[in-house]
PDB file of N, CA and C in Angstrom:
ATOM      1  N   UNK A   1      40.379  80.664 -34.527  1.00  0.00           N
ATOM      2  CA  UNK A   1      39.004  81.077 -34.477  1.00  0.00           C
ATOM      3  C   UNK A   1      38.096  79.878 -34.255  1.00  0.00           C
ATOM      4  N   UNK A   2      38.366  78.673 -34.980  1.00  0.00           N
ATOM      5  CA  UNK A   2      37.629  77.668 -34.823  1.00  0.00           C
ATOM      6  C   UNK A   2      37.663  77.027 -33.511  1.00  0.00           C
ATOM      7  N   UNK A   3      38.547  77.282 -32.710  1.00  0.00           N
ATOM      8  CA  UNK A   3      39.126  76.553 -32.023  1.00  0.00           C
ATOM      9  C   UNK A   3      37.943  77.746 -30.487  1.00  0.00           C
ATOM     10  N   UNK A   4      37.933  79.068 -30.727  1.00  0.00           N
ATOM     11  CA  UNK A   4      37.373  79.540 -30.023  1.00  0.00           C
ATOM     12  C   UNK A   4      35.709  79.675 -30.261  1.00  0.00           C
ATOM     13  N   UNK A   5      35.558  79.335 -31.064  1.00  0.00           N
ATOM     14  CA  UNK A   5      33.713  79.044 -31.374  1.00  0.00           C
ATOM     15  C   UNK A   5      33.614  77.925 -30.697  1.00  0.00           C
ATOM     16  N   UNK A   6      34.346  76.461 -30.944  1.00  0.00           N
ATOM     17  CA  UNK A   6      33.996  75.131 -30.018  1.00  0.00           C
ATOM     18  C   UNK A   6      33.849  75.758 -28.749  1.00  0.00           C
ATOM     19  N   UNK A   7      34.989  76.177 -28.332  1.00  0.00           N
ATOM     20  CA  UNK A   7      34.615  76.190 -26.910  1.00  0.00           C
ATOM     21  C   UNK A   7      33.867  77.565 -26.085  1.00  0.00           C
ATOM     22  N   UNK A   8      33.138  78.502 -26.792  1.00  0.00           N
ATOM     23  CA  UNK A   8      32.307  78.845 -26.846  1.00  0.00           C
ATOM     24  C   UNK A   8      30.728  78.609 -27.435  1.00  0.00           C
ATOM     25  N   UNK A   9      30.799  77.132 -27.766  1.00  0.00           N
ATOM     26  CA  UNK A   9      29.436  75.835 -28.439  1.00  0.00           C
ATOM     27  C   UNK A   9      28.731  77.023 -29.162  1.00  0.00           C
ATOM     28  N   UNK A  10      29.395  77.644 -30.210  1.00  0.00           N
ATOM     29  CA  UNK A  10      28.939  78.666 -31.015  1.00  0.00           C
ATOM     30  C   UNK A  10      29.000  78.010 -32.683  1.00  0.00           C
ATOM     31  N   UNK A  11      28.689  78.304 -33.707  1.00  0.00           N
ATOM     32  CA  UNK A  11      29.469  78.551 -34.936  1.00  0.00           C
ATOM     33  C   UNK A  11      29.819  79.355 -35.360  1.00  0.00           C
ATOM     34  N   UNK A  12      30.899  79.022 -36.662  1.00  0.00           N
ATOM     35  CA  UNK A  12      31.512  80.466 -36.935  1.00  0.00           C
ATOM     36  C   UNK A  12      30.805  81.460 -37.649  1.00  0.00           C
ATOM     37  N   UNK A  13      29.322  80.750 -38.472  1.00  0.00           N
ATOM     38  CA  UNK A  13      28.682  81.169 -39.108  1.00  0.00           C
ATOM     39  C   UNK A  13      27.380  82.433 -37.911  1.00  0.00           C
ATOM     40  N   UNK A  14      27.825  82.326 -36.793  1.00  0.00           N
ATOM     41  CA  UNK A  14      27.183  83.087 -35.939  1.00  0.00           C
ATOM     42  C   UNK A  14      27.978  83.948 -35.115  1.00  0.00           C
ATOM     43  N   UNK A  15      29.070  84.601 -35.422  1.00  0.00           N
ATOM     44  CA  UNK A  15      30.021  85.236 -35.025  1.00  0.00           C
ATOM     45  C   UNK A  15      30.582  86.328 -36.214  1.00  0.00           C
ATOM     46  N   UNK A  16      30.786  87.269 -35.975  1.00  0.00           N
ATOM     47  CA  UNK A  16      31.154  88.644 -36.764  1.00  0.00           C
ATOM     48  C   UNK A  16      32.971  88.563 -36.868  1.00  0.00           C
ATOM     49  N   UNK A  17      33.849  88.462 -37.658  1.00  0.00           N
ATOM     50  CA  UNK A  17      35.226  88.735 -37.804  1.00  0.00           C
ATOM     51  C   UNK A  17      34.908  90.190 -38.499  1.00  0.00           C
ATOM     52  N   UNK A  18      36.321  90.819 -37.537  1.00  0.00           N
ATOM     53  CA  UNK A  18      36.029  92.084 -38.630  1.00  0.00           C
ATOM     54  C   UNK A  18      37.611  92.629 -38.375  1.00  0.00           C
ATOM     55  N   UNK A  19      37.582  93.406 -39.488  1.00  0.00           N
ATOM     56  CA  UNK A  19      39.372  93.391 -40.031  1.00  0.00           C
ATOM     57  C   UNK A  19      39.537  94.615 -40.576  1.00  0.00           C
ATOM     58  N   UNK A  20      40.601  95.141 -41.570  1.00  0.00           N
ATOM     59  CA  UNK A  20      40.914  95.687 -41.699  1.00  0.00           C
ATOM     60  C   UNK A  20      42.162  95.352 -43.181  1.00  0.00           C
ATOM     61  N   UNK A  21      42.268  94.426 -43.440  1.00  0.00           N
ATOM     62  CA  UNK A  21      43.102  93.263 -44.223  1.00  0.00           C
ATOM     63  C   UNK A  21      42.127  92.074 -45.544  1.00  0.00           C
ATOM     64  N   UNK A  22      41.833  92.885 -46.157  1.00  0.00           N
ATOM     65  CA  UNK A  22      40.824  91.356 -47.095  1.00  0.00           C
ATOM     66  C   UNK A  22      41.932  90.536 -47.492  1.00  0.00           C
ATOM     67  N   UNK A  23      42.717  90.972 -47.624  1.00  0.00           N
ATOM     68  CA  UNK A  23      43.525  89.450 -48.492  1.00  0.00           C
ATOM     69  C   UNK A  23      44.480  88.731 -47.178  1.00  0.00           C
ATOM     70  N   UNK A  24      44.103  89.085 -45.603  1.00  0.00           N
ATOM     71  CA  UNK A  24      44.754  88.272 -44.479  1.00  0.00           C
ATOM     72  C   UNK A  24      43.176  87.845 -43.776  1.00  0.00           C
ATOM     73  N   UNK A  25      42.549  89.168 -43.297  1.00  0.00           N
ATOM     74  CA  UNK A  25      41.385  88.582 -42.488  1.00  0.00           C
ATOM     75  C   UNK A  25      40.090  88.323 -43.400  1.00  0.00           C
ATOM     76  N   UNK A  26      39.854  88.496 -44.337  1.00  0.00           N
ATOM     77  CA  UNK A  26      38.884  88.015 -45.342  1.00  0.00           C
ATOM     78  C   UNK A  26      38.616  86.367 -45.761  1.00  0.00           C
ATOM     79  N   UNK A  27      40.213  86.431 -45.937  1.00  0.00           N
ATOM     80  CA  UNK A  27      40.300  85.341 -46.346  1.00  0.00           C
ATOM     81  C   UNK A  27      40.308  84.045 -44.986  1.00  0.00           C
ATOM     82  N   UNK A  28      40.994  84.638 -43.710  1.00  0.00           N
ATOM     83  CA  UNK A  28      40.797  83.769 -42.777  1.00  0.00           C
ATOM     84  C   UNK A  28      39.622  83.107 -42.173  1.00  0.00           C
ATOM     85  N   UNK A  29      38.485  84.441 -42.320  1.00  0.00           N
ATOM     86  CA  UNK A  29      37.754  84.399 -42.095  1.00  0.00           C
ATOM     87  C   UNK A  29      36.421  83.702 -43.011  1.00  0.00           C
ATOM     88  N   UNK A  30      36.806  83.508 -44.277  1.00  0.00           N
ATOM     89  CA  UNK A  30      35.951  82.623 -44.999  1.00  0.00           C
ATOM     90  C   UNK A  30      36.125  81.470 -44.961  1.00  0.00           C
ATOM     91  N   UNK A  31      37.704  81.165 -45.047  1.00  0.00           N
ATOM     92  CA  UNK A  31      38.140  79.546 -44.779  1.00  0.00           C
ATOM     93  C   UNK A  31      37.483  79.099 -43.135  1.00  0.00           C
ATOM     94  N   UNK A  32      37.119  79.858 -42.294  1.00  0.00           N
ATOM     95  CA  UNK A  32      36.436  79.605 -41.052  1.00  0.00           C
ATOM     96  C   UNK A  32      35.431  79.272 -41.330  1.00  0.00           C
ATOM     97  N   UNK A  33      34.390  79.655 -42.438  1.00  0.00           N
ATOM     98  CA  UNK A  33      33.387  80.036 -42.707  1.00  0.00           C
ATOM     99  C   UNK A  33      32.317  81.158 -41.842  1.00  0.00           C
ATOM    100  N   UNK A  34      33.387  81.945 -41.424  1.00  0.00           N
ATOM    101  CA  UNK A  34      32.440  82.684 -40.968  1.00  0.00           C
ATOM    102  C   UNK A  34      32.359  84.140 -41.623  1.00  0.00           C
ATOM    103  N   UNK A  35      31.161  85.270 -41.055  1.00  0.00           N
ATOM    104  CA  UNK A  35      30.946  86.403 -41.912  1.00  0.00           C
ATOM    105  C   UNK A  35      31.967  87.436 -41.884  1.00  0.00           C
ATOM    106  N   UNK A  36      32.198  88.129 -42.569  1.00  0.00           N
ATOM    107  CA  UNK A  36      33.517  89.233 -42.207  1.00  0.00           C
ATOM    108  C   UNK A  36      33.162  90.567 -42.533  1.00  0.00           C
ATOM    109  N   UNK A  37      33.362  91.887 -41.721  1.00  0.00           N
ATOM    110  CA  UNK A  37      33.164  93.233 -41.910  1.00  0.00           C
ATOM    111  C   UNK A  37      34.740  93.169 -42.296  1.00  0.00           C
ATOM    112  N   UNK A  38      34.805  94.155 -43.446  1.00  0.00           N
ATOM    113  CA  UNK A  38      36.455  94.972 -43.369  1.00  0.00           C
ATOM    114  C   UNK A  38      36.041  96.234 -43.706  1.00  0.00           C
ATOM    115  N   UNK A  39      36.793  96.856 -42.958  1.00  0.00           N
ATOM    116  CA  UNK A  39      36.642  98.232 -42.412  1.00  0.00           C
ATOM    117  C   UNK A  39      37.475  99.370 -43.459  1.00  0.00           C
ATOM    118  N   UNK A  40      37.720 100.163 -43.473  1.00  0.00           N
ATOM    119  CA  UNK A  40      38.884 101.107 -43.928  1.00  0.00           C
ATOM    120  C   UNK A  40      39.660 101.064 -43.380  1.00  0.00           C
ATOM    121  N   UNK A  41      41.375 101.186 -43.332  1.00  0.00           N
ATOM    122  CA  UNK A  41      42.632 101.923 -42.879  1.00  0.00           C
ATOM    123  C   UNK A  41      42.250 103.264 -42.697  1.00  0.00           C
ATOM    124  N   UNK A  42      42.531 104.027 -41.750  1.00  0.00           N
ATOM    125  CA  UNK A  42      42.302 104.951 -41.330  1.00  0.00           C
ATOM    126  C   UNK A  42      43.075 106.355 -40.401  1.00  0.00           C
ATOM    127  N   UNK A  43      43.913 106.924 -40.635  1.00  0.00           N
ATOM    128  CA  UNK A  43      44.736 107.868 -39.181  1.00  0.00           C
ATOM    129  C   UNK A  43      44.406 107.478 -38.174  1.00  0.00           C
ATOM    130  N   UNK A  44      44.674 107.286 -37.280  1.00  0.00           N
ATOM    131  CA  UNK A  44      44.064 107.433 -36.252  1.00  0.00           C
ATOM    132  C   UNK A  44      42.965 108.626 -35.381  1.00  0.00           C
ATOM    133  N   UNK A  45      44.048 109.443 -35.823  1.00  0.00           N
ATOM    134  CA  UNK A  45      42.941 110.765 -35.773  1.00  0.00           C
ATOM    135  C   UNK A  45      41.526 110.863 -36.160  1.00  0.00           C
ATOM    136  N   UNK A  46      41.504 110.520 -37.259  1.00  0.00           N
ATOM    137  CA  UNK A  46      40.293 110.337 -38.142  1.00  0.00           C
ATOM    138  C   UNK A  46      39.699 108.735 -38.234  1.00  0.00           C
ATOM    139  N   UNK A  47      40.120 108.007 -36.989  1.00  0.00           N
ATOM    140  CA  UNK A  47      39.421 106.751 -36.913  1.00  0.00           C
ATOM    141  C   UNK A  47      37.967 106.608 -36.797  1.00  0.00           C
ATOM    142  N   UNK A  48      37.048 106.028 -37.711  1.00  0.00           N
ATOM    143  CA  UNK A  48      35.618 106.025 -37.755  1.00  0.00           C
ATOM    144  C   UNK A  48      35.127 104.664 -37.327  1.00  0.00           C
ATOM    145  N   UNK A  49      35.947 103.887 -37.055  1.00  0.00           N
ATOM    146  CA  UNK A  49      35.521 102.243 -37.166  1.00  0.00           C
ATOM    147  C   UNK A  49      34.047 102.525 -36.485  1.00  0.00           C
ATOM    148  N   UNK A  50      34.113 102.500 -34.888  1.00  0.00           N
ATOM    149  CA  UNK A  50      33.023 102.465 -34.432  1.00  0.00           C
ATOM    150  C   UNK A  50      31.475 102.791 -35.128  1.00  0.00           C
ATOM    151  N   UNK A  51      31.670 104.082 -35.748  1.00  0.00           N
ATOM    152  CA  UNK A  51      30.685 104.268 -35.994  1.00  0.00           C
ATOM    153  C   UNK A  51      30.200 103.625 -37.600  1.00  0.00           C
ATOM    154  N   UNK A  52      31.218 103.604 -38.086  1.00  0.00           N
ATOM    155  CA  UNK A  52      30.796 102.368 -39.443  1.00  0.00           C
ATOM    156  C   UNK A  52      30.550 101.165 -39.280  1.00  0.00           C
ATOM    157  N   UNK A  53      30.896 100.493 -37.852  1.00  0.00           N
ATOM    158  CA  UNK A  53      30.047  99.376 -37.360  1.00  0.00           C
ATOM    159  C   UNK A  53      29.196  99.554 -37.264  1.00  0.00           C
ATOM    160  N   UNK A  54      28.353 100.309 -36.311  1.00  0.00           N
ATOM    161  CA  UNK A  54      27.222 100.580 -35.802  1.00  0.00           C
ATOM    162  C   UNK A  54      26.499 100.586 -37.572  1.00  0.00           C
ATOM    163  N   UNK A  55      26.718 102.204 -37.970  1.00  0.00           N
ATOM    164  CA  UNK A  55      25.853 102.155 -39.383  1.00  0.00           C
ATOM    165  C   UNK A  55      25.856 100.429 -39.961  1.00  0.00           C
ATOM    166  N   UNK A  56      27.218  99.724 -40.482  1.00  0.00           N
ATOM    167  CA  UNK A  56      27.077  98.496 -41.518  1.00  0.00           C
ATOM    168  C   UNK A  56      25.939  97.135 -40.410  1.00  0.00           C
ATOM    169  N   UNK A  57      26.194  97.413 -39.045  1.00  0.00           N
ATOM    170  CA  UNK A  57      25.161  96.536 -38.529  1.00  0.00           C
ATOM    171  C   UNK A  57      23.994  96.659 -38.758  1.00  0.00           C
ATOM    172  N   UNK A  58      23.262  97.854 -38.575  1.00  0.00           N
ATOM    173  CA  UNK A  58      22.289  98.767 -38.419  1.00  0.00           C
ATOM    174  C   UNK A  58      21.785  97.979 -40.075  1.00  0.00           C
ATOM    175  N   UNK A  59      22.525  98.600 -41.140  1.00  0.00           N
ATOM    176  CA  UNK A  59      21.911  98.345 -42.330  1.00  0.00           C
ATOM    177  C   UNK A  59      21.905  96.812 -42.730  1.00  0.00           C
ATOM    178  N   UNK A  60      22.590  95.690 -41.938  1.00  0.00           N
ATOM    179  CA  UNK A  60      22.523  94.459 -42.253  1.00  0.00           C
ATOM    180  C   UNK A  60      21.369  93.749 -41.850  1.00  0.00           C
ATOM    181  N   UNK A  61      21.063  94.368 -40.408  1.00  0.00           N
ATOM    182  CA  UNK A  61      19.674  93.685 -39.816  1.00  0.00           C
ATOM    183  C   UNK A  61      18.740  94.594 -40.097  1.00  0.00           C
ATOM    184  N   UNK A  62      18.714  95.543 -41.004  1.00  0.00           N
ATOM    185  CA  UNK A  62      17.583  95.724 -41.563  1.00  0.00           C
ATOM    186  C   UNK A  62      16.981  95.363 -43.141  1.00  0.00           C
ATOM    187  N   UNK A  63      17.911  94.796 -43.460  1.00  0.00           N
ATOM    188  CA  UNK A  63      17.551  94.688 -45.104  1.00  0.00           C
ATOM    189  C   UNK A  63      17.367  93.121 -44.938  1.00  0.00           C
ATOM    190  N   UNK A  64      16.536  93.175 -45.618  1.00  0.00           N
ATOM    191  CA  UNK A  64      15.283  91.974 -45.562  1.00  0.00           C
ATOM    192  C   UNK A  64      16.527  90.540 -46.246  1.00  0.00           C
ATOM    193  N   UNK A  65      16.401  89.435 -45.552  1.00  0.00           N
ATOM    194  CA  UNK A  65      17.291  88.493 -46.482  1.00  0.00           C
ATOM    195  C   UNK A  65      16.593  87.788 -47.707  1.00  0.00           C
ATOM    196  N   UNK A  66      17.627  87.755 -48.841  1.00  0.00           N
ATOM    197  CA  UNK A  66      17.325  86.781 -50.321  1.00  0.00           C
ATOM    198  C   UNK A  66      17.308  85.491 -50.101  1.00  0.00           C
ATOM    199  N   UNK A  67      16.607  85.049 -50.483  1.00  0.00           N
ATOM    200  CA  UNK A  67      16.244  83.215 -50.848  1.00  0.00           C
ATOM    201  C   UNK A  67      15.262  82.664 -50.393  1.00  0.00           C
TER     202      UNK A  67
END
C-alpha cells in the first residue's frame, strides 16, 4: 500500500482501505496509517457493500469533525 501511495505522490492518510477482515485489513491498514471502512461478510446474494459505502461515506462527510 505504501509503496502505491508514493507512486501515486498521495498519502495514506488520504486514501480509503476498505475490507472485510479487522484483524488482517484493519490492522494493515493502520500500520499504513491510513483510514479503514470494514464492511460485513455477507452471501453473496444478499451483498450490500455498495450501498453501505455510499450510506458510511455519505455520513462521514457530513458529520462535522472534533478538535
Amino acid at each position: 500500500m505504501l509503496y502505491l501511495t508514493a507512486e501515486l505522490g498521495i498519502s495514506p492518510a488520504e486514501c480509503l482501505f476498505i475490507g472485510d477482515r479487522p484483524e488482517l485489513d484493519g490492522v494493515c491498514a493502520e500500520r499504513a496509517g491510513m483510514p479503514c471502512l470494514i464492511v460485513d461478510k455477507q452471501p453473496f446474494d444478499q451483498f450490500t457493500f455498495y450501498k453501505q459505502l455510499e450510506n458510511q461515506l455519505v455520513a462521514t462527510l457530513t458529520t462535522p469533525a472534533h478538535g
